[in-house]
Structure formats: C-alpha cells, structure tokens
Protein backbone atom coordinates (compact mmCIF):
# COMPACT_ATOMS: atom_id res chain seq x y z
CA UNK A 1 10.20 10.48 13.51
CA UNK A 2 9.18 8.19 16.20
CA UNK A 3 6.55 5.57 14.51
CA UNK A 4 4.61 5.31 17.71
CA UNK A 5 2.55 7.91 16.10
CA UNK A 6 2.12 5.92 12.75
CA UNK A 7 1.99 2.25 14.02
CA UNK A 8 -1.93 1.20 13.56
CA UNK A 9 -3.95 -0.05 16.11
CA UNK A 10 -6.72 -2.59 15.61
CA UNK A 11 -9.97 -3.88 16.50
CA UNK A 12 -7.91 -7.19 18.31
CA UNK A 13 -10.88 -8.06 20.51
CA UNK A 14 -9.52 -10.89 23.06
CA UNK A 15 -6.64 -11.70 20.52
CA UNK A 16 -3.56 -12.98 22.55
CA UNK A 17 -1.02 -10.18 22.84
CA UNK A 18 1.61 -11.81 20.66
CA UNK A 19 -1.45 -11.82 17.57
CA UNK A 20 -2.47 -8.67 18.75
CA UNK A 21 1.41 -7.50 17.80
CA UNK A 22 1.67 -9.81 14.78
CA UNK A 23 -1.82 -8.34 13.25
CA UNK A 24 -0.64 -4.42 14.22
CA UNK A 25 2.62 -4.30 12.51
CA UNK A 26 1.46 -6.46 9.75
CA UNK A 27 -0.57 -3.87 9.19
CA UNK A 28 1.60 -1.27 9.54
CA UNK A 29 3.77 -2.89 6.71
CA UNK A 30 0.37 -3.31 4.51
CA UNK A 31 -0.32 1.01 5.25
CA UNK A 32 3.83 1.54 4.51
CA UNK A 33 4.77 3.37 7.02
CA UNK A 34 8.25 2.30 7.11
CA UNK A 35 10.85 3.30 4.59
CA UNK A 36 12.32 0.31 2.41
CA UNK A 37 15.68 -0.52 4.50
CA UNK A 38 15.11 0.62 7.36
CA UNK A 39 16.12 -1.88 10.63
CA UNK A 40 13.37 -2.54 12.88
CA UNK A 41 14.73 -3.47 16.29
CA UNK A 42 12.80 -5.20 18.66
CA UNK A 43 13.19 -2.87 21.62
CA UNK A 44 11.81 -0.20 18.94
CA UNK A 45 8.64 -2.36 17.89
CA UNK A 46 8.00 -3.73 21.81
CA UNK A 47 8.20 0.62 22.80
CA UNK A 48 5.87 1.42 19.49
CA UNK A 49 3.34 -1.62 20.50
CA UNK A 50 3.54 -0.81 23.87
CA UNK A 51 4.56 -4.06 24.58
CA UNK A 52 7.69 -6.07 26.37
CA UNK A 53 10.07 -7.77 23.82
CA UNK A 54 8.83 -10.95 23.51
CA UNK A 55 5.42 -10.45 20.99
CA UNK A 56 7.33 -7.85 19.01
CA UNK A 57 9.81 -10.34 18.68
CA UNK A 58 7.34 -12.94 17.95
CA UNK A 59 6.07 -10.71 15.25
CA UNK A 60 9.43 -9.80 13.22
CA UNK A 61 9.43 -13.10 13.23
CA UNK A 62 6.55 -14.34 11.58
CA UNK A 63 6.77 -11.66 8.93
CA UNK A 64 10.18 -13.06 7.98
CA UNK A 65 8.68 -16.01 7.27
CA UNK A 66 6.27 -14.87 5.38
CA UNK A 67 9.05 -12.97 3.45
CA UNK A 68 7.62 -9.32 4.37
CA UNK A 69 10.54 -8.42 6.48
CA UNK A 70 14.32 -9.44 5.62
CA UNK A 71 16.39 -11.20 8.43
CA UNK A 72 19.82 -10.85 8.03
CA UNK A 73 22.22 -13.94 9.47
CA UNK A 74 23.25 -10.93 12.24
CA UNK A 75 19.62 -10.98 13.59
CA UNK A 76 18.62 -7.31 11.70
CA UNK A 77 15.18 -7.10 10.30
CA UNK A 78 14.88 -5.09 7.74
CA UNK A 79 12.23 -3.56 5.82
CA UNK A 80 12.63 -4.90 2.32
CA UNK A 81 14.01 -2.64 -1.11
CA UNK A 82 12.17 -3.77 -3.93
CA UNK A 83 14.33 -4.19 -7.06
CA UNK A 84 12.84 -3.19 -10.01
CA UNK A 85 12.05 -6.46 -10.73
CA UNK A 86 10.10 -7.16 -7.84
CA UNK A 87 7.89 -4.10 -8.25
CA UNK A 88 7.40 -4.92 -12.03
CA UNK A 89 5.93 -8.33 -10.86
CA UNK A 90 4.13 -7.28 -7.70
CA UNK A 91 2.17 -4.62 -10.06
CA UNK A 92 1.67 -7.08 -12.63
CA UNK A 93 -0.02 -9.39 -9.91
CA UNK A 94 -1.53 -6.84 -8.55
CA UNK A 95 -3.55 -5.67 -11.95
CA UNK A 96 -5.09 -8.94 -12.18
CA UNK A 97 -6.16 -9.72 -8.24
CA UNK A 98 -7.42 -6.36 -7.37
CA UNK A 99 -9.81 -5.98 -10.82
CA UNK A 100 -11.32 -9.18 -9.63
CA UNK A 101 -11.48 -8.30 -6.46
CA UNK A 102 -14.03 -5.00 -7.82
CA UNK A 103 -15.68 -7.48 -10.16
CA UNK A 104 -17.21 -9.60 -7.78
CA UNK A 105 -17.63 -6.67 -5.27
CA UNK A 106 -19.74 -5.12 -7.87
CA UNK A 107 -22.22 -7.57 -7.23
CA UNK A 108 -22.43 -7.20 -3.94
CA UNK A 109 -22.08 -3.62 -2.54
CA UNK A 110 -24.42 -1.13 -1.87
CA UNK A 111 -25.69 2.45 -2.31
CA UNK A 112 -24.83 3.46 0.92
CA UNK A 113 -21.13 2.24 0.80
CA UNK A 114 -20.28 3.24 -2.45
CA UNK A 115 -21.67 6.78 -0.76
CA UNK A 116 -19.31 6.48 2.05
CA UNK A 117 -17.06 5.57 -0.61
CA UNK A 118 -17.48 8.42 -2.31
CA UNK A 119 -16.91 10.28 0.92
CA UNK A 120 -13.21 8.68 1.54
CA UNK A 121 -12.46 9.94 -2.06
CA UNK A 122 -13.16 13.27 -1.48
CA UNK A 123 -11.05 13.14 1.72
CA UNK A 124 -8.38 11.82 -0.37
CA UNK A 125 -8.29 14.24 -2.79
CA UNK A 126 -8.32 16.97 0.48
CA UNK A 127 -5.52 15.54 1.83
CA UNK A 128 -3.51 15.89 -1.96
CA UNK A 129 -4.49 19.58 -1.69
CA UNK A 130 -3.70 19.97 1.86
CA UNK A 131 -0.08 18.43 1.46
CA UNK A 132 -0.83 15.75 3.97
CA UNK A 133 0.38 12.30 2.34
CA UNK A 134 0.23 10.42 5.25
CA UNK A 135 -3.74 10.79 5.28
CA UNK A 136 -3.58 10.78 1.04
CA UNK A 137 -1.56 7.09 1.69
CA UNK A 138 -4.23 6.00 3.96
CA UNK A 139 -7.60 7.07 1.99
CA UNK A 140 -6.27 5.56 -0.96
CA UNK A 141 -5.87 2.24 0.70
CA UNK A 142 -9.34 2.60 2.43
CA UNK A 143 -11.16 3.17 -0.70
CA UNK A 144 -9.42 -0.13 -2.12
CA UNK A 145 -10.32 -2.34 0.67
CA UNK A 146 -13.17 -0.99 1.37
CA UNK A 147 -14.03 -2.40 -2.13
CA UNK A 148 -12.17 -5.80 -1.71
CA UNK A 149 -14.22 -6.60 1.22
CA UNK A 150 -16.92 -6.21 -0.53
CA UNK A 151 -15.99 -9.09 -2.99
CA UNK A 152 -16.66 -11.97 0.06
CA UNK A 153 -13.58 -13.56 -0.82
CA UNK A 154 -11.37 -13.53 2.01
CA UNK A 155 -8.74 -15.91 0.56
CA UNK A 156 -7.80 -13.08 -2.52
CA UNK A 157 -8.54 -10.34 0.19
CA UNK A 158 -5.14 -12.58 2.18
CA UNK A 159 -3.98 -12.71 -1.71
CA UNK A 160 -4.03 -8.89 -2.20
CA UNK A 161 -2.82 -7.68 1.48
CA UNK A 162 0.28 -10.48 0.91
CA UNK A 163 1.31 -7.96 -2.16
CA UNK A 164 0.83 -4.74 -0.32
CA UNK A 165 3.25 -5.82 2.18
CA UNK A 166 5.62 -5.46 -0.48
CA UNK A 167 4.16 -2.73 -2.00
CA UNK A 168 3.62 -0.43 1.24
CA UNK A 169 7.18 0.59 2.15
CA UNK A 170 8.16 1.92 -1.56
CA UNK A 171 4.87 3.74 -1.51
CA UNK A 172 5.44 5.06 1.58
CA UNK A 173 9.37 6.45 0.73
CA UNK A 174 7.76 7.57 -2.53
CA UNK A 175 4.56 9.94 -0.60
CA UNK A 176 5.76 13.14 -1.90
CA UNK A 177 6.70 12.20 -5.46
CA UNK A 178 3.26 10.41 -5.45
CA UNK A 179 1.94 13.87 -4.27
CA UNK A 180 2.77 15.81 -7.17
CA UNK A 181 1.29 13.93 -9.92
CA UNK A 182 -1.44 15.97 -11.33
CA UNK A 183 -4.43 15.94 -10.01
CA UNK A 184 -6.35 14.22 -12.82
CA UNK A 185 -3.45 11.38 -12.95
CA UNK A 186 -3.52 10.59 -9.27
CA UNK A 187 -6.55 8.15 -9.70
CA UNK A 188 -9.88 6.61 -11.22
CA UNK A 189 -11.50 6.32 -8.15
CA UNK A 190 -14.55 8.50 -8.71
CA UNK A 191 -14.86 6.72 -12.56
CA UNK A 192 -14.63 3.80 -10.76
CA UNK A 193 -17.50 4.39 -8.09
CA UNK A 194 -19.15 5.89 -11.13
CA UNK A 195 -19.23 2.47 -13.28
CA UNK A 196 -20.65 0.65 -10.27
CA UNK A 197 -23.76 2.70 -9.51
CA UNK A 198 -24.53 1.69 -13.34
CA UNK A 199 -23.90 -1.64 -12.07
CA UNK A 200 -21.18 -2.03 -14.69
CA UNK A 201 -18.53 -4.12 -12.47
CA UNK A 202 -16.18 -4.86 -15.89
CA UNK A 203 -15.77 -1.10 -16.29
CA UNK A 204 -14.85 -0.31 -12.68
CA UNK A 205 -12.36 -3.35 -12.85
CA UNK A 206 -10.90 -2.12 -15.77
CA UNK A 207 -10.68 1.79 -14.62
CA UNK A 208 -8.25 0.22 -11.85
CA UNK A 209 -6.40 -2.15 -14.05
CA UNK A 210 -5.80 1.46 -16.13
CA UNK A 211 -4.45 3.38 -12.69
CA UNK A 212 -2.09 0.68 -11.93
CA UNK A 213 -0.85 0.27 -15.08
CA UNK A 214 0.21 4.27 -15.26
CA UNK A 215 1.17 4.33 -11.50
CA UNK A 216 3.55 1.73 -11.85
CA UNK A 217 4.81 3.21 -15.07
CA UNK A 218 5.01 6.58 -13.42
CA UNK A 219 6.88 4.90 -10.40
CA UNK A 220 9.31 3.40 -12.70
CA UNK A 221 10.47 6.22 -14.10
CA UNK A 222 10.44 8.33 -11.35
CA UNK A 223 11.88 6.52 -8.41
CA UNK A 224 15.63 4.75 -8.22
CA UNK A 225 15.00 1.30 -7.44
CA UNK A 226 17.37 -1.04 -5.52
CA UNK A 227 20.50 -2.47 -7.65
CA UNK A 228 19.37 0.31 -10.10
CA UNK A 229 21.33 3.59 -11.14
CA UNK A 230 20.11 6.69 -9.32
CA UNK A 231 17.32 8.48 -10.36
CA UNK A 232 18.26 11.17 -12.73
CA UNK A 233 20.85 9.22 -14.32
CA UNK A 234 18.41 7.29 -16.71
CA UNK A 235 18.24 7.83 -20.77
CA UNK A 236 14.10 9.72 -19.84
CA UNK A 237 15.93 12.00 -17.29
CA UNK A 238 18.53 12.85 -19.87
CA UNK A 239 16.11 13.33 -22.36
CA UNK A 240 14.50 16.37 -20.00
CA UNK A 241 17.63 17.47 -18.87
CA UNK A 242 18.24 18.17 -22.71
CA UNK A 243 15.45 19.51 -23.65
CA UNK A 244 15.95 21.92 -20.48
C-alpha cells in the first residue's frame, strides 16, 4: 500500500510548506494510518507530500520531539509500538480529557451540528456494514472532534490530539479486529447525541467515559501489545480455547 492515498491533506491556507508538511503528517499520525513500527523514510514522506526532502524532513523531525515518532541513533523514524503500559495510561488520560471536552461542548453546540452529527454516525455505522474501516476509522474520529471543537478550548483540543498521536497507529493496525465487535458494542455515539439534545452534557460525558472504558478493555484482551506474549497465548484465550 502506497500511503499517498491515505496521507490527509489540509486546509493550510498560506502556511509555509515546511508547516504545511508538519500539520499533514501530524495529522496523518492523529487519523492512524500508519502501522505501529513501521519506518518512515524521508524520501517516502517528501513523494507522499508531494514535496522535496527538506519539509518532510523538517517534519519527522518535529514529531520526534514531540515524542510521536521514535528516532533511532541510526537516523530511522519509526512509528511508535505502544506497550501495554502506554495504552493503559493513554486510555486512562484519555477518559478524563475527552468527557470534559463533551461537557463543556454541551453548552455550546447546536441543533444543526448535533444533526450533522447525527449524519457522520450513520455513515459510520455504513461503513461497519460495508467492511470499509478506513472510512469506519475516520467517522469515528470526526464525530469526536467534531464535538471537542465545540468545547472552545483549544488548549485540551492540543491536549486530546497529543494522545491520539499515540493512540492512532494501534487503532489503525487493529481496523479489522475493531470491525468485528458487535454492532451494539462498537459505540455510544447516538446515546451520546441523544443526552445532548436533552441538554444533559454529564450524561453524554459519561456515555463516552463508558465506550472507552470497554474499548480499551476489549483492546487489551484482544490485541498483542509490544514486550507482551502473542495474542492467543494469554490465560482469557486459553480459557476459550478450552471451552472450544
């Protein structure tokens, strides 16, 4: 797969070319569209972005600095493996920011977003029947944001999007697993958008709080982590296997 096809663009305006590449495969990282471990060259970047070598390598390295990429003494960049560890505590951040996040959103959004809203959730839940997890990936993450914006708080919006740069590659490996959870555990989103047309911005927060808290338990069990024995090879999996 050449990630050309995946690599996002953006609304960069007059942005210098270097930020221009920076904000792009930031974002890319943020949508998880790379596989945890896998090297990202810069002649690979510069041919995705379209761009000579010197923004993409401008870009690796600012997200090495900001700890979304790994840089290996060599010069590799790599797209980090989350240890279980790591995801444990990124979820656990994550349950508290992105609640708050649809708290004070709830105070501020409108009819006719949480109807478009509505709309990206039913194009979600399309995709999950049409076996397209690319486009499942990506109207999952515009639902979310498209609530956190509408907190006004850009400084947990920088918060939140700092985790998902760690969160976006596991997702990403983990599309098809994610795919066949059943369809009434794949999300709250609809109780969610419910509880805010009744204005009830505690409830919504706490519907989300509820669907990370059983997606990260599902992921834990279901996905071999880095350092970690290989999936299968767990005392749950046993546990199946015997009662198979």
């Amino acid at each position: 797969m050449t990630i050309t096809l995946y690599l996002p663009d953006i609304d960069g305006g007059d942005l210098p070319l270097e930020e221009r590449a920076y904000r792009r495969l930031r974002q890319a990282l943020v949508e998880g569209i790379f596989s945890p471990g896998e090297k990202l060259s810069i002649r690979r970047i510069a041919e995705a972005l379209g761009t000579s070598p010197m923004p993409a390598r401008t870009a690796l390295r600012r997200l090495a600095t900001e700890q979304a990429l790994d840089a290996l003494p060599s010069g590799t960049v790599l797209v980090p493996r989350l240890t279980r560890a790591a995801f444990q505590e990124v979820s656990t951040i994550r349950a508290e920011l992105e609640p708050l996040a649809v708290r004070l959103a709830a105070t501020r959004v409108t009819a006719r977003t949480l109807d478009r809203l509505a709309a990206v959730v039913a194009e979600h839940d399309a995709a999950r029947a049409a076996g397209k997890p690319e486009i499942y990936l990506r109207k999952d993450r515009e639902f979310l944001f498209g609530l956190y914006r509408e907190a006004g708080a850009p400084m947990l919006l920088s918060m939140i999007e700092a985790l998902w740069l760690r969160r976006g590659p596991l997702f990403w490996d983990a599309r098809w697993i994610l795919m066949g959870r059943p369809p009434e555990a794949a999300h709250r989103h609809e109780l969610m958008l419910a509880a805010l047309r009744r204005g009830a911005g505690d409830e919504a927060a706490q519907e989300l709080k509820t669907e990370i808290g059983r997606m990260t338990a599902f992921l834990l069990d279901a996905v071999a982590f880095e350092g970690a024995a290989p999936a299968g090879s767990g005392p749950a999996d046993k546990r199946r296997r015997a009662r198979g």
